[in-house]
Protein backbone atom coordinates (compact mmCIF):
# COMPACT_ATOMS: atom_id res chain seq x y z
CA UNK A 1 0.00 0.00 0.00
CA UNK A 2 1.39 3.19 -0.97
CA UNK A 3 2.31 5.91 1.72
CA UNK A 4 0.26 8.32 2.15
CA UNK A 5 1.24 12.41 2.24
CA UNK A 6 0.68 14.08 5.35
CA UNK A 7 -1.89 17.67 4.25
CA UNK A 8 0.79 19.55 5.34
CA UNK A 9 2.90 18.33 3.05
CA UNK A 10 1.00 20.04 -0.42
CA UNK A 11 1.69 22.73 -1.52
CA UNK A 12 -0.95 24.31 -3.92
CA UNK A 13 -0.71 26.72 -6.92
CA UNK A 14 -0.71 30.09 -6.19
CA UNK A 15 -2.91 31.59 -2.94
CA UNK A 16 -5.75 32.39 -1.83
CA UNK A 17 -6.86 35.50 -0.03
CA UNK A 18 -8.71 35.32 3.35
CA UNK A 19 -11.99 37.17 3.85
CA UNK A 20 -14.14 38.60 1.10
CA UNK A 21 -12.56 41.46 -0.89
CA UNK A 22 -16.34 42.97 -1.36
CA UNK A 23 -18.28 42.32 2.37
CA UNK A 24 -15.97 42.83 5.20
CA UNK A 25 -16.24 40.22 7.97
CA UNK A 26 -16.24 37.14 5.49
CA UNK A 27 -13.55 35.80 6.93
CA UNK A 28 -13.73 33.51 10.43
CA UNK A 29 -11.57 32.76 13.01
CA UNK A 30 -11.04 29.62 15.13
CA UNK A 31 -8.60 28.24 18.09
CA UNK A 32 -8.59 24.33 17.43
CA UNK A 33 -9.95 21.93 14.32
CA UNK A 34 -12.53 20.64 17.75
CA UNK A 35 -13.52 24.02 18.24
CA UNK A 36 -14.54 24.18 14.66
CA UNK A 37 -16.56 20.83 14.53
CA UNK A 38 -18.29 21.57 17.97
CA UNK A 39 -19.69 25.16 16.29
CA UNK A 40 -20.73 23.92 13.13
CA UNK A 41 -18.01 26.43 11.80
CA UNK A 42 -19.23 27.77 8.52
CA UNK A 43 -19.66 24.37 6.69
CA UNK A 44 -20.73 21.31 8.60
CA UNK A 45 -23.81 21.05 6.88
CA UNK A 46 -24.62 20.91 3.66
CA UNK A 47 -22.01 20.22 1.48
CA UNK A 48 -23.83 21.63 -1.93
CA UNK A 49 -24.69 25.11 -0.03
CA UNK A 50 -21.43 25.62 1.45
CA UNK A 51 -19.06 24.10 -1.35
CA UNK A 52 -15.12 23.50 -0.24
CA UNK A 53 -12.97 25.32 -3.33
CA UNK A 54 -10.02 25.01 -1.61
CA UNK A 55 -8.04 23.91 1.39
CA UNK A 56 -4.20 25.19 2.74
CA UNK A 57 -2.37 23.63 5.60
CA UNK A 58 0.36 25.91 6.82
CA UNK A 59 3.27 24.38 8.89
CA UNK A 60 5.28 26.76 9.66
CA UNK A 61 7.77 24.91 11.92
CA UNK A 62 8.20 22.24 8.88
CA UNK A 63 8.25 25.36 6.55
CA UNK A 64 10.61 24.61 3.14
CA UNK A 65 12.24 27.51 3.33
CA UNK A 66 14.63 27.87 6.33
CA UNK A 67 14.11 31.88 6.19
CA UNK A 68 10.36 31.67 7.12
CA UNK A 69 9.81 28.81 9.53
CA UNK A 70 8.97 29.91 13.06
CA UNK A 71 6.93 28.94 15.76
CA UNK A 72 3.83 29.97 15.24
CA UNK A 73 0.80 26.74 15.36
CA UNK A 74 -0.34 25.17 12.25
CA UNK A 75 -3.26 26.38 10.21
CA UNK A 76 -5.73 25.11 8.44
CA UNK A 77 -7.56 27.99 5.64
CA UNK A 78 -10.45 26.68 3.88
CA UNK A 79 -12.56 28.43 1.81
CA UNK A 80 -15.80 28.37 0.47
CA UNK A 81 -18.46 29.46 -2.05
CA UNK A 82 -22.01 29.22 -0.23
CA UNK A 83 -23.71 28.90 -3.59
CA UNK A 84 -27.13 29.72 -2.71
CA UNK A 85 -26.49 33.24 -1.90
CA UNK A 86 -23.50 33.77 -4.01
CA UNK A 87 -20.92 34.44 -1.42
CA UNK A 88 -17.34 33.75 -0.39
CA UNK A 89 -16.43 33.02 2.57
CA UNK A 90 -12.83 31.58 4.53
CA UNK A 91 -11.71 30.14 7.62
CA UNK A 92 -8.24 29.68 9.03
CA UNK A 93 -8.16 26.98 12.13
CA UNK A 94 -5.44 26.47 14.50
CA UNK A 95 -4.68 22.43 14.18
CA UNK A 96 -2.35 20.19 15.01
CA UNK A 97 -0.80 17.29 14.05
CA UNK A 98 -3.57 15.20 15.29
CA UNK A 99 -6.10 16.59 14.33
CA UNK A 100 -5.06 15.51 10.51
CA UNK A 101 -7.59 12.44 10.41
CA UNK A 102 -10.21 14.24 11.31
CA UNK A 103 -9.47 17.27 8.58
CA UNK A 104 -8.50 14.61 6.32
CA UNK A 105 -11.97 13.21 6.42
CA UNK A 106 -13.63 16.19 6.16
CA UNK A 107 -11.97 17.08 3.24
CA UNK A 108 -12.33 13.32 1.59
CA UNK A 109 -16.35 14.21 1.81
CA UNK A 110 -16.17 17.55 0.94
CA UNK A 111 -13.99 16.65 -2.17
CA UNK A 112 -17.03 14.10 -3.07
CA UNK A 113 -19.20 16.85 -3.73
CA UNK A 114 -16.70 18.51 -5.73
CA UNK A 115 -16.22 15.34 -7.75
CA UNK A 116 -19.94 14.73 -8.21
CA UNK A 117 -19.53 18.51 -10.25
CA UNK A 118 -17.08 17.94 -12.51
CA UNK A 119 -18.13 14.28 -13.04
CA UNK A 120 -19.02 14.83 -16.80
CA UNK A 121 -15.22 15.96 -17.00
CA UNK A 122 -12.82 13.70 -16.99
CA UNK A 123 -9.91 14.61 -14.61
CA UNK A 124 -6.28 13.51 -13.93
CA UNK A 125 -4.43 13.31 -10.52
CA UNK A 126 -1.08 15.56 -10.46
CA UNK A 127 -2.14 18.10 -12.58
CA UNK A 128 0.52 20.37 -14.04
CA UNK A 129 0.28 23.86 -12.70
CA UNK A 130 3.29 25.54 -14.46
């Protein structure tokens, strides 16, 4: 069975921008994943309304370049489009390392619904972003 890569270990194209560049106050804050779950956060509902477009995990102790690791706790930053009333909206959660089977699963059904969209498109792993 191949090994799988810990979600700190991606590193997506590009960035994404907390909060809402239009509506102030689109962007929420918590202290632990459990913290998160407990609330409801933004998104433990209904995965259609409040679709998942993307998902950062910043380690900043494991950080690839030497010049900006530090201290500072591990975040998760998702974001999301809640489609029925056409806005954007992000979250940045403090985790830790285990709280990565729990975020993992999240993100495994949240990443269904995704899939389920672009179903009639066929799509291939390791896409090339340069």
């Amino acid at each position: 069975m191949p090994e799988t890569r810990r979600l700190w270990e991606f590193g997506h194209p590009y960035y994404c921008a907390n909060g809402n560049f239009f509506n102030a106050g689109q962007h929420e804050l918590y202290e632990s994943w459990r913290e998160f779950a407990e609330t409801g956060g933004c998104v433990l509902g209904d995965r259609d309304q409040s679709l998942l477009v993307r998902w950062d995990w910043h380690s900043w102790r494991r950080h690839p370049d030497p010049d900006l690791r530090g201290d500072s706790p591990d975040e998760l930053h998702l974001f999301f489009i809640l489609q029925r009333k056409a806005l954007w909206r992000s979250v940045s959660i403090t985790v830790t390392d285990e709280d990565e089977a729990a975020v993992r699963q999240f993100l495994e059904e949240c990443g269904k619904t995704m899939a389920a969209i672009w179903e009639p498109v066929a799509l291939k792993t390791g896409a090339n972003h340069g």
